[in-house]
N, C-alpha and C. Protein backbone atom coordinates (compact mmCIF):
# COMPACT_ATOMS: atom_id res chain seq x y z
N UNK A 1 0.84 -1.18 0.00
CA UNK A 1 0.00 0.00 0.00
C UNK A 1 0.88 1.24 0.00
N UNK A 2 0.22 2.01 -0.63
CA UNK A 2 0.76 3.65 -0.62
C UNK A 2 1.41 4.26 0.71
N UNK A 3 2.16 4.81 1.26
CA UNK A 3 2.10 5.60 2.26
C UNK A 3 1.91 6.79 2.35
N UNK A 4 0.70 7.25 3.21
CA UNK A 4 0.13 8.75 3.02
C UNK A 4 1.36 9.59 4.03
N UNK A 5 1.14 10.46 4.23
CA UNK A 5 1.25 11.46 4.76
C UNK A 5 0.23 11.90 5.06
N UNK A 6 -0.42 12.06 6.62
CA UNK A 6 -1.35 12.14 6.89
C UNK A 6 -1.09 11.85 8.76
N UNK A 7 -1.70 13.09 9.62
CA UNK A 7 -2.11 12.35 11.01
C UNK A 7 -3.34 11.90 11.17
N UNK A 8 -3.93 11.16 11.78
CA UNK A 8 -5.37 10.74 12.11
C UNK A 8 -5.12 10.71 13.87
N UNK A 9 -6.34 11.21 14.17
CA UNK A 9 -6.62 11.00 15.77
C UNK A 9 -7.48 10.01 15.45
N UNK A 10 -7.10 9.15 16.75
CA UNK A 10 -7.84 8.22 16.43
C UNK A 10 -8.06 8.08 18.12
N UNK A 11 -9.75 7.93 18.37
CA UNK A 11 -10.66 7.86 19.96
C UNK A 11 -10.74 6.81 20.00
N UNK A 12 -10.63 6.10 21.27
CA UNK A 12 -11.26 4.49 21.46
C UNK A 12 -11.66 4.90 23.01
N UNK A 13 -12.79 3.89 22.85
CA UNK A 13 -13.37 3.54 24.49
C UNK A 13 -12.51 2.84 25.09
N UNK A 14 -11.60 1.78 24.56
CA UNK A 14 -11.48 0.70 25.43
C UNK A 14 -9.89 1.04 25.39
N UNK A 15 -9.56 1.32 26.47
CA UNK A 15 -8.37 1.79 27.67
C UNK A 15 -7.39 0.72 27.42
N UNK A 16 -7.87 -0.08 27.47
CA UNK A 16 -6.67 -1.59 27.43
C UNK A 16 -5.88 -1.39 26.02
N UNK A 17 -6.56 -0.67 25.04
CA UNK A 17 -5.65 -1.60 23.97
C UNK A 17 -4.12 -1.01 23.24
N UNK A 18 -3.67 -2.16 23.33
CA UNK A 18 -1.92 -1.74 23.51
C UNK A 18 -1.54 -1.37 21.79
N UNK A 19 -0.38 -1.36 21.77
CA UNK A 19 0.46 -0.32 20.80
C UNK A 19 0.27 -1.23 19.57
N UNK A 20 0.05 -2.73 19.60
CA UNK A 20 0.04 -3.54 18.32
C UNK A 20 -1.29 -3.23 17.86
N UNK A 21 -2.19 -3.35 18.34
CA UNK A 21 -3.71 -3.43 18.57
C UNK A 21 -3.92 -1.77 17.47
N UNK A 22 -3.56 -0.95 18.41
CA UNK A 22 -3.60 0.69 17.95
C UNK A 22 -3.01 0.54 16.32
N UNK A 23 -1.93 -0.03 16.43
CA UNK A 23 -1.45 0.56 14.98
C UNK A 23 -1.94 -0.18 13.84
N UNK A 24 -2.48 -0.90 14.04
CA UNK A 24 -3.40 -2.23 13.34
C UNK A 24 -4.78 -1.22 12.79
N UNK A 25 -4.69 -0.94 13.75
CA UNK A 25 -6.06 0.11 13.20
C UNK A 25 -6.04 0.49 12.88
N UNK A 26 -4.86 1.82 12.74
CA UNK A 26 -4.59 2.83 12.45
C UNK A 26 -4.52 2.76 10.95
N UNK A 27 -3.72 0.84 10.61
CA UNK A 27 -3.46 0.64 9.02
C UNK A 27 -4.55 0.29 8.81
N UNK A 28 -5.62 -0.14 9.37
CA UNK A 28 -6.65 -0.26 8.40
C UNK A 28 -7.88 1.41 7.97
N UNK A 29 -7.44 1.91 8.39
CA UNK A 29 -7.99 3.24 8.53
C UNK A 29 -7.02 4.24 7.22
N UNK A 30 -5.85 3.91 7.11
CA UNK A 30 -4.89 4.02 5.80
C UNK A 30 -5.77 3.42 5.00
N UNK A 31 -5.65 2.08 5.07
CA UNK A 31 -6.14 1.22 3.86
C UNK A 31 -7.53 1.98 3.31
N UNK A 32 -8.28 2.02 4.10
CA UNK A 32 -9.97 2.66 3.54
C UNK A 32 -10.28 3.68 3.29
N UNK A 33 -9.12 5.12 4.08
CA UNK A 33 -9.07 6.34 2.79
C UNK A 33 -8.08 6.37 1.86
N UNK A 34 -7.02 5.38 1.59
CA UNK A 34 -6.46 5.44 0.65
C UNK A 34 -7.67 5.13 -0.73
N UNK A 35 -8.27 3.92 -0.14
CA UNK A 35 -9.00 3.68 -1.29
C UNK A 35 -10.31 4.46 -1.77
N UNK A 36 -11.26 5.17 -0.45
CA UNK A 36 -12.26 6.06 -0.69
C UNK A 36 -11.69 7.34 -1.35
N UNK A 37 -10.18 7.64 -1.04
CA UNK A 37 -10.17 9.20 -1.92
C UNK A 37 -9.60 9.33 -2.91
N UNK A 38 -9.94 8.03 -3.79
CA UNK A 38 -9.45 8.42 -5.15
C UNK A 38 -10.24 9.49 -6.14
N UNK A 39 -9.37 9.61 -7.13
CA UNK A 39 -9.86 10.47 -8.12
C UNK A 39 -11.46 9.73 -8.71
N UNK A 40 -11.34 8.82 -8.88
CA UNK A 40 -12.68 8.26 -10.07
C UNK A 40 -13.89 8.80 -8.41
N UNK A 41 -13.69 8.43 -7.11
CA UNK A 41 -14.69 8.77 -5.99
C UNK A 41 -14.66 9.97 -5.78
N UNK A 42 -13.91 10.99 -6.22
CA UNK A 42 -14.05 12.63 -6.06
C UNK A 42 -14.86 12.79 -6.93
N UNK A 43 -14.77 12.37 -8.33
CA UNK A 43 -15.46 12.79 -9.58
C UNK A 43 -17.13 12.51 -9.57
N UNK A 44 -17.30 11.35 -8.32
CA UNK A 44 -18.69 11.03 -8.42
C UNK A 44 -19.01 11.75 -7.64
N UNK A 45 -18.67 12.23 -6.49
CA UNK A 45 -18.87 13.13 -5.34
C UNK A 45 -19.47 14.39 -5.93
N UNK A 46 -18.53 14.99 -7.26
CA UNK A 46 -18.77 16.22 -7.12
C UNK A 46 -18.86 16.79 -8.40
N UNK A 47 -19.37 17.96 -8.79
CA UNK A 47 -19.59 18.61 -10.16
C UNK A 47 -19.17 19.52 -10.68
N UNK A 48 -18.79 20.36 -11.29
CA UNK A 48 -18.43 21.21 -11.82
C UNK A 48 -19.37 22.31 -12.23
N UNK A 49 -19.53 23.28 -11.71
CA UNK A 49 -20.30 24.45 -11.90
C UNK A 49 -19.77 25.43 -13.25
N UNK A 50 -19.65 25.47 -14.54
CA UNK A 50 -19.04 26.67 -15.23
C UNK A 50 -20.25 28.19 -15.67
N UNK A 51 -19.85 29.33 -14.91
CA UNK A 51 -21.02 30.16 -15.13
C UNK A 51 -20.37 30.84 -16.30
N UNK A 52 -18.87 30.46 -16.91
CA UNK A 52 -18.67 31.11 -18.43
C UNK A 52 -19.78 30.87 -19.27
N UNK A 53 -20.03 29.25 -19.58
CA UNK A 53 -21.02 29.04 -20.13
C UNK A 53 -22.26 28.50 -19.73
N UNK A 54 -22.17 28.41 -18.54
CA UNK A 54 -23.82 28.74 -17.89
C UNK A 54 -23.90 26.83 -18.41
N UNK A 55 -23.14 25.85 -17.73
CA UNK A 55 -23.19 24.64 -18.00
C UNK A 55 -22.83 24.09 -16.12
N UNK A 56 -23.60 22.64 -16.20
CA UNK A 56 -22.78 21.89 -14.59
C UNK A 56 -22.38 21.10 -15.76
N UNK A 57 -21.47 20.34 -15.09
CA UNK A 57 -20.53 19.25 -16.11
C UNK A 57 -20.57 18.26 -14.76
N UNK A 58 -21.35 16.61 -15.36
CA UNK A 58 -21.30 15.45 -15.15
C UNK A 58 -20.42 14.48 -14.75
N UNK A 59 -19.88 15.08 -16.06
CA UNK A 59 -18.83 14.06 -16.84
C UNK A 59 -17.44 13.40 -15.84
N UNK A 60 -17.32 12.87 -15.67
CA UNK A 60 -16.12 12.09 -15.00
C UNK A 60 -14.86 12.63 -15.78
N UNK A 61 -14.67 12.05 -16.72
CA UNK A 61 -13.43 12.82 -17.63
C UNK A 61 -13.03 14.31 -17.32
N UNK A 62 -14.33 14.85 -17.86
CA UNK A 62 -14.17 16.48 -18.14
C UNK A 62 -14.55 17.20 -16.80
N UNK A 63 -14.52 16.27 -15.47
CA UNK A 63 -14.70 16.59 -14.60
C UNK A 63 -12.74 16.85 -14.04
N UNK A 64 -11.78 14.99 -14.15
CA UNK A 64 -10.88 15.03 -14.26
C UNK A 64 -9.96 15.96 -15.00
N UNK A 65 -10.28 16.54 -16.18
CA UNK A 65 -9.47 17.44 -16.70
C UNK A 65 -9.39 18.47 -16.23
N UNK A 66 -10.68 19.21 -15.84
CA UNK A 66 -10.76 20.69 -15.75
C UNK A 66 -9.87 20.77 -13.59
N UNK A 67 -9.80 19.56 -12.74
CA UNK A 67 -9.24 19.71 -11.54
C UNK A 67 -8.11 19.46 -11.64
N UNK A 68 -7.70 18.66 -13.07
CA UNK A 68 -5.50 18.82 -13.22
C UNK A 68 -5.19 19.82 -13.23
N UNK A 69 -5.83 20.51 -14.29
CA UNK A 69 -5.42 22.01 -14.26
C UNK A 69 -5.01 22.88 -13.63
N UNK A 70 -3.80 23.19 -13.82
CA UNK A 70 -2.98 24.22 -12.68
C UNK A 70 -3.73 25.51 -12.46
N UNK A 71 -4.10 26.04 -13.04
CA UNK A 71 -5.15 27.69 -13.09
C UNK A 71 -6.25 27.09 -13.42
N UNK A 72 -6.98 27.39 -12.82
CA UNK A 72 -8.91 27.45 -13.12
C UNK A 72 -9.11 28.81 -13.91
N UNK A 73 -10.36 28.39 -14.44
CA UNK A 73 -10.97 29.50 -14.99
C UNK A 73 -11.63 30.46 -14.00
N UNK A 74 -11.89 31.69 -14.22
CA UNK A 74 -12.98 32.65 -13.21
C UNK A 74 -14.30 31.87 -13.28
N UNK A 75 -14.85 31.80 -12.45
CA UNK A 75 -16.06 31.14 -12.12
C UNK A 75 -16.71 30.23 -12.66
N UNK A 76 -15.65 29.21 -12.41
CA UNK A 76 -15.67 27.58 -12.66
C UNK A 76 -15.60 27.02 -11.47
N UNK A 77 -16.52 26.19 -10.70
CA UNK A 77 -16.64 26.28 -9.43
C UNK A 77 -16.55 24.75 -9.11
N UNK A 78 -16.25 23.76 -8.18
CA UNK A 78 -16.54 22.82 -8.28
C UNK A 78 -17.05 22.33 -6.57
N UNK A 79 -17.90 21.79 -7.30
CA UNK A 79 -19.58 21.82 -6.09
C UNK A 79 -19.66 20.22 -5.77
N UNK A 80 -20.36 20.06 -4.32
CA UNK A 80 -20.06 18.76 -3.87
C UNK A 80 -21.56 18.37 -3.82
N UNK A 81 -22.02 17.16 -4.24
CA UNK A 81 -23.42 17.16 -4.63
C UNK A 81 -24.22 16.57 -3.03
N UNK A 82 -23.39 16.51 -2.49
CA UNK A 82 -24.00 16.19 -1.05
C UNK A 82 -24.78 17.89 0.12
């Protein structure tokens, strides 16, 4: 697996559990946003607002292209459908 860069706090109720236990978790908690924050799960998440041409954009692709992009356009917005 990838290694993020990333801290997580991580709360538990149960007082007892020791340093193997903790970090066990900790990798499975890696493992499941490594895999929830990919690009193809941002793209479904969210949309693209363009008020140049008065369009939302769907599209997965042209969703991917227009967030590589080093400079955005003026009021090209990208909106989270939740």
């Amino acid at each position: 697996m990838k290694s993020s860069k990333r801290d997580l706090l991580v709360l538990s109720k149960n007082a007892s559990a020791n340093q193997k236990e903790m970090a066990l978790e900790v990798e499975k908690l890696h493992d499941l946003l490594f895999h929830v924050e990919s690009i193809e799960n941002f793209c479904v998440a969210n949309e693209v607002i363009d008020l140049n041409s008065y369009k939302i954009i769907h599209n997965h692709i042209k969703i991917k292209r227009i967030i590589s992009q080093k400079k955005m356009k003026p009021f090209v917005f990208i909106n989270n459908k939740n």
